[in-house]
C-alpha atoms as a PDB file:
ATOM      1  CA  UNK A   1      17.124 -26.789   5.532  1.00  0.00           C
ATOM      2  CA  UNK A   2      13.690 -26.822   7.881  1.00  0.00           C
ATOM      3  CA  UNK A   3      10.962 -28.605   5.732  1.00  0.00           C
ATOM      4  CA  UNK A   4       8.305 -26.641   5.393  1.00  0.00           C
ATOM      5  CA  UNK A   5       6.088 -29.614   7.493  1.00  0.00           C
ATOM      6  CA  UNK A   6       8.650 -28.887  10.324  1.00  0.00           C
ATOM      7  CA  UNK A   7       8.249 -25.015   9.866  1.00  0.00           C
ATOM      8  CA  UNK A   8       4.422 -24.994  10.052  1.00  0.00           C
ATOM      9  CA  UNK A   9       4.272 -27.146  12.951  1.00  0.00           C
ATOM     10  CA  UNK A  10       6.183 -24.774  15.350  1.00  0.00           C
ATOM     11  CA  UNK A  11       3.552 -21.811  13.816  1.00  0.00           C
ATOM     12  CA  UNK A  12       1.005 -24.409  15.077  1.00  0.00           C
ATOM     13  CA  UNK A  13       2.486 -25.013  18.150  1.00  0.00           C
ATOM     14  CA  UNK A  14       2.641 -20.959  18.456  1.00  0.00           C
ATOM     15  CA  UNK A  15      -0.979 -20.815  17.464  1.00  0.00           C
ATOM     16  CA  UNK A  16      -2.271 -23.030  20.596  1.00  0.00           C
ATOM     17  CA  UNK A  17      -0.288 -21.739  23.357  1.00  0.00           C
ATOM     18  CA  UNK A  18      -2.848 -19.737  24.870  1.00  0.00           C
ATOM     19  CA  UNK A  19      -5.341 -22.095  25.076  1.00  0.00           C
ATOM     20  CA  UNK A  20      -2.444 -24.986  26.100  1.00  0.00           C
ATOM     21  CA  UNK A  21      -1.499 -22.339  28.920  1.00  0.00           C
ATOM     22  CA  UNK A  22      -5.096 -22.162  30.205  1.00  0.00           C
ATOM     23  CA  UNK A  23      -5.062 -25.658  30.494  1.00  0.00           C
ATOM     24  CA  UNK A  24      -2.049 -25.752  32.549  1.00  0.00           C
ATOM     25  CA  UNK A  25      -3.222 -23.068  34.599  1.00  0.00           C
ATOM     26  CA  UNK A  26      -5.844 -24.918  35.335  1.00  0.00           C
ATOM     27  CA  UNK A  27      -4.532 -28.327  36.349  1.00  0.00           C
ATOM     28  CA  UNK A  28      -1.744 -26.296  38.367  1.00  0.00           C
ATOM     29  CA  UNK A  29      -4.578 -24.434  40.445  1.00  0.00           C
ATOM     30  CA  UNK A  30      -2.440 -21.193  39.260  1.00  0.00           C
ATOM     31  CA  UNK A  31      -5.216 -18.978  37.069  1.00  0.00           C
ATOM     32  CA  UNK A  32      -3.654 -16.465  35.887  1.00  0.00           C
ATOM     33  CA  UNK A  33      -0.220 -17.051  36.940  1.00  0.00           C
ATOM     34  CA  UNK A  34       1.627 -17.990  34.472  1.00  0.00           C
ATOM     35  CA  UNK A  35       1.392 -15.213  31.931  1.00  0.00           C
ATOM     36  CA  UNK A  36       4.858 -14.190  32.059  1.00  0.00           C
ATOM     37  CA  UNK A  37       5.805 -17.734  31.136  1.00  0.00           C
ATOM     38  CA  UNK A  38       3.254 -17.719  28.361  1.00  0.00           C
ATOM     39  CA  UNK A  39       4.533 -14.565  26.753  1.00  0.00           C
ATOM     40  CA  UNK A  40       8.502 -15.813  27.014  1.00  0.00           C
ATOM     41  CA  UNK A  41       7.576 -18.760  25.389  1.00  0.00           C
ATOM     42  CA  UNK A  42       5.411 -17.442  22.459  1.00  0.00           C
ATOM     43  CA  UNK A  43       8.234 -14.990  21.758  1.00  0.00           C
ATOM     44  CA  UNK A  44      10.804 -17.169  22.206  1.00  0.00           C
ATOM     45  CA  UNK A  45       9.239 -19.782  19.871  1.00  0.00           C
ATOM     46  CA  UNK A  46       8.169 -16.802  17.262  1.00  0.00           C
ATOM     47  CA  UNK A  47      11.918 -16.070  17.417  1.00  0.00           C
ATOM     48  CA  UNK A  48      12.578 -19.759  16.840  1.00  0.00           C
ATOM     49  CA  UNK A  49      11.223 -20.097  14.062  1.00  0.00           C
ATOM     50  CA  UNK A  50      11.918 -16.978  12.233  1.00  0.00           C
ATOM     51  CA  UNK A  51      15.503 -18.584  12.502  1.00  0.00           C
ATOM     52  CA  UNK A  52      14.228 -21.737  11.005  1.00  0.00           C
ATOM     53  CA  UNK A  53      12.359 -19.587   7.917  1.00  0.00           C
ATOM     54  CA  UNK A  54      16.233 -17.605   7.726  1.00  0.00           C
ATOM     55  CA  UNK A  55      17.859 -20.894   7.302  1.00  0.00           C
ATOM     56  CA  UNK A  56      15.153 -22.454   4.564  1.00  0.00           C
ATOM     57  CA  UNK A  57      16.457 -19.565   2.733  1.00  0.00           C
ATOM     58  CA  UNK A  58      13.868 -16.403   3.238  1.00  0.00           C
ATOM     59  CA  UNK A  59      14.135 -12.722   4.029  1.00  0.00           C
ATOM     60  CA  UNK A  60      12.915 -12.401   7.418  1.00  0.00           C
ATOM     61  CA  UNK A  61      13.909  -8.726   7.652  1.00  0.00           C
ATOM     62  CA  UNK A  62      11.871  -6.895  10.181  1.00  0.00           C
ATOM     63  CA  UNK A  63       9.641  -9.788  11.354  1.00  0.00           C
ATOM     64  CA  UNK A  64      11.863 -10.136  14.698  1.00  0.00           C
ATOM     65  CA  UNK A  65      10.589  -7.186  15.842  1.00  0.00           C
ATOM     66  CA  UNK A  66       7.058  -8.487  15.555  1.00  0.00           C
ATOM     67  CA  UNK A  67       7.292 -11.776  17.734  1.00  0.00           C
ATOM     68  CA  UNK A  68       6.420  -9.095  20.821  1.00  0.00           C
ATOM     69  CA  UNK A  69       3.124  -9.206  18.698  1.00  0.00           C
ATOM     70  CA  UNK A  70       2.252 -13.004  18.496  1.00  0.00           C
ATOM     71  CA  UNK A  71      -0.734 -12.341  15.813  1.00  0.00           C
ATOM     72  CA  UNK A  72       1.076  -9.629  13.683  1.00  0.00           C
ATOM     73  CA  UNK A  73       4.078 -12.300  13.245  1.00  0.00           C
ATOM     74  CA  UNK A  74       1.709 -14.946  12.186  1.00  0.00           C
ATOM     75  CA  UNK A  75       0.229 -12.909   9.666  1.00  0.00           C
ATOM     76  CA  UNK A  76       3.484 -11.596   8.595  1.00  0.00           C
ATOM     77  CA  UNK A  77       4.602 -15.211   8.426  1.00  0.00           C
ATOM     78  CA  UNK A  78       1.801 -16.303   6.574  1.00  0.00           C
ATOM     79  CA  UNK A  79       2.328 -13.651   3.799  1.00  0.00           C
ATOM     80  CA  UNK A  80       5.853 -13.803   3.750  1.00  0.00           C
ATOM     81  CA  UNK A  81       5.387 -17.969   2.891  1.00  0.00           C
ATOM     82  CA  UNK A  82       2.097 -16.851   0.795  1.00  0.00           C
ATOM     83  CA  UNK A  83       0.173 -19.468   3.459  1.00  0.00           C
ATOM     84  CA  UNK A  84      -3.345 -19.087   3.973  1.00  0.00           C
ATOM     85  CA  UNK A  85      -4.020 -17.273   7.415  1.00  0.00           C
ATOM     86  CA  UNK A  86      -4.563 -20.469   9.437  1.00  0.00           C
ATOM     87  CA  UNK A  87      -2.160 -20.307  12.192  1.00  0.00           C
ATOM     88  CA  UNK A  88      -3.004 -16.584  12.325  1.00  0.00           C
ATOM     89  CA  UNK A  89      -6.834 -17.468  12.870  1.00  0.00           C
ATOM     90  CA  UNK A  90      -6.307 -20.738  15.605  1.00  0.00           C
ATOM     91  CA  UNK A  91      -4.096 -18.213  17.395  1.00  0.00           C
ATOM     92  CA  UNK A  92      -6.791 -15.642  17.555  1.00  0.00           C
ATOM     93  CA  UNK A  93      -9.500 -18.087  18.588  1.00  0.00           C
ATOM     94  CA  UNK A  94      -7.050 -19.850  20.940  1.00  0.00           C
ATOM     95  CA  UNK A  95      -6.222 -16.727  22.496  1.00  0.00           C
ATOM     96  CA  UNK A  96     -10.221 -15.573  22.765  1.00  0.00           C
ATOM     97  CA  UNK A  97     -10.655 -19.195  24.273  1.00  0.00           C
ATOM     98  CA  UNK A  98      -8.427 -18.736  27.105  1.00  0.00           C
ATOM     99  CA  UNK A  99     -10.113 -15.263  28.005  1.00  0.00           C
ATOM    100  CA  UNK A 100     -13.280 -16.883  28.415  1.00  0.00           C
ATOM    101  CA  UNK A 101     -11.718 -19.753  30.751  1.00  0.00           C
END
């Protein structure tokens, strides 16, 4: 079973992708242009670890649906685990960072 240290450090990881995707962008010269990559890997990683919560033993009914919706999963996630709303807030600024870039 996923400790729960292991599980909330892929929500963190999920939390700074936008602004870690700006900064590739960036040094690549490639504003913009990796979006597509962004959004596969947020899901991707959002599905990732719903598997991981599944396998530490919680219901993670319907929250599969949500990793299209990178904030709504991390607040889902955060109730579901009865977390504060951490992740769900460093994604929000993260992602409100990497407009302003």
């Amino acid at each position: 079973m996923p400790t729960k240290q292991g599980a909330d450090a892929l929500a963190w990881v999920i939390a700074f992708i936008p602004l870690a995707a700006v900064l590739l962008e960036l040094a690549l010269a490639r504003p913009g242009g990796l979006w597509l990559v962004v959004f596969a890997a947020n899901v991707g990683l959002c599905y990732r670890d719903e598997v991981e919560l599944r396998k530490a033993g919680y219901e993670t009914k319907g929250m599969g649906a949500t990793s299209f919706f990178i904030p709504v999963y991390l607040w889902k996630r955060s109730e579901l685990l009865r977390q504060g709303k951490g992740y769900f807030v460093a994604w929000i600024v993260s992602f409100m960072l990497s407009l302003s870039v």
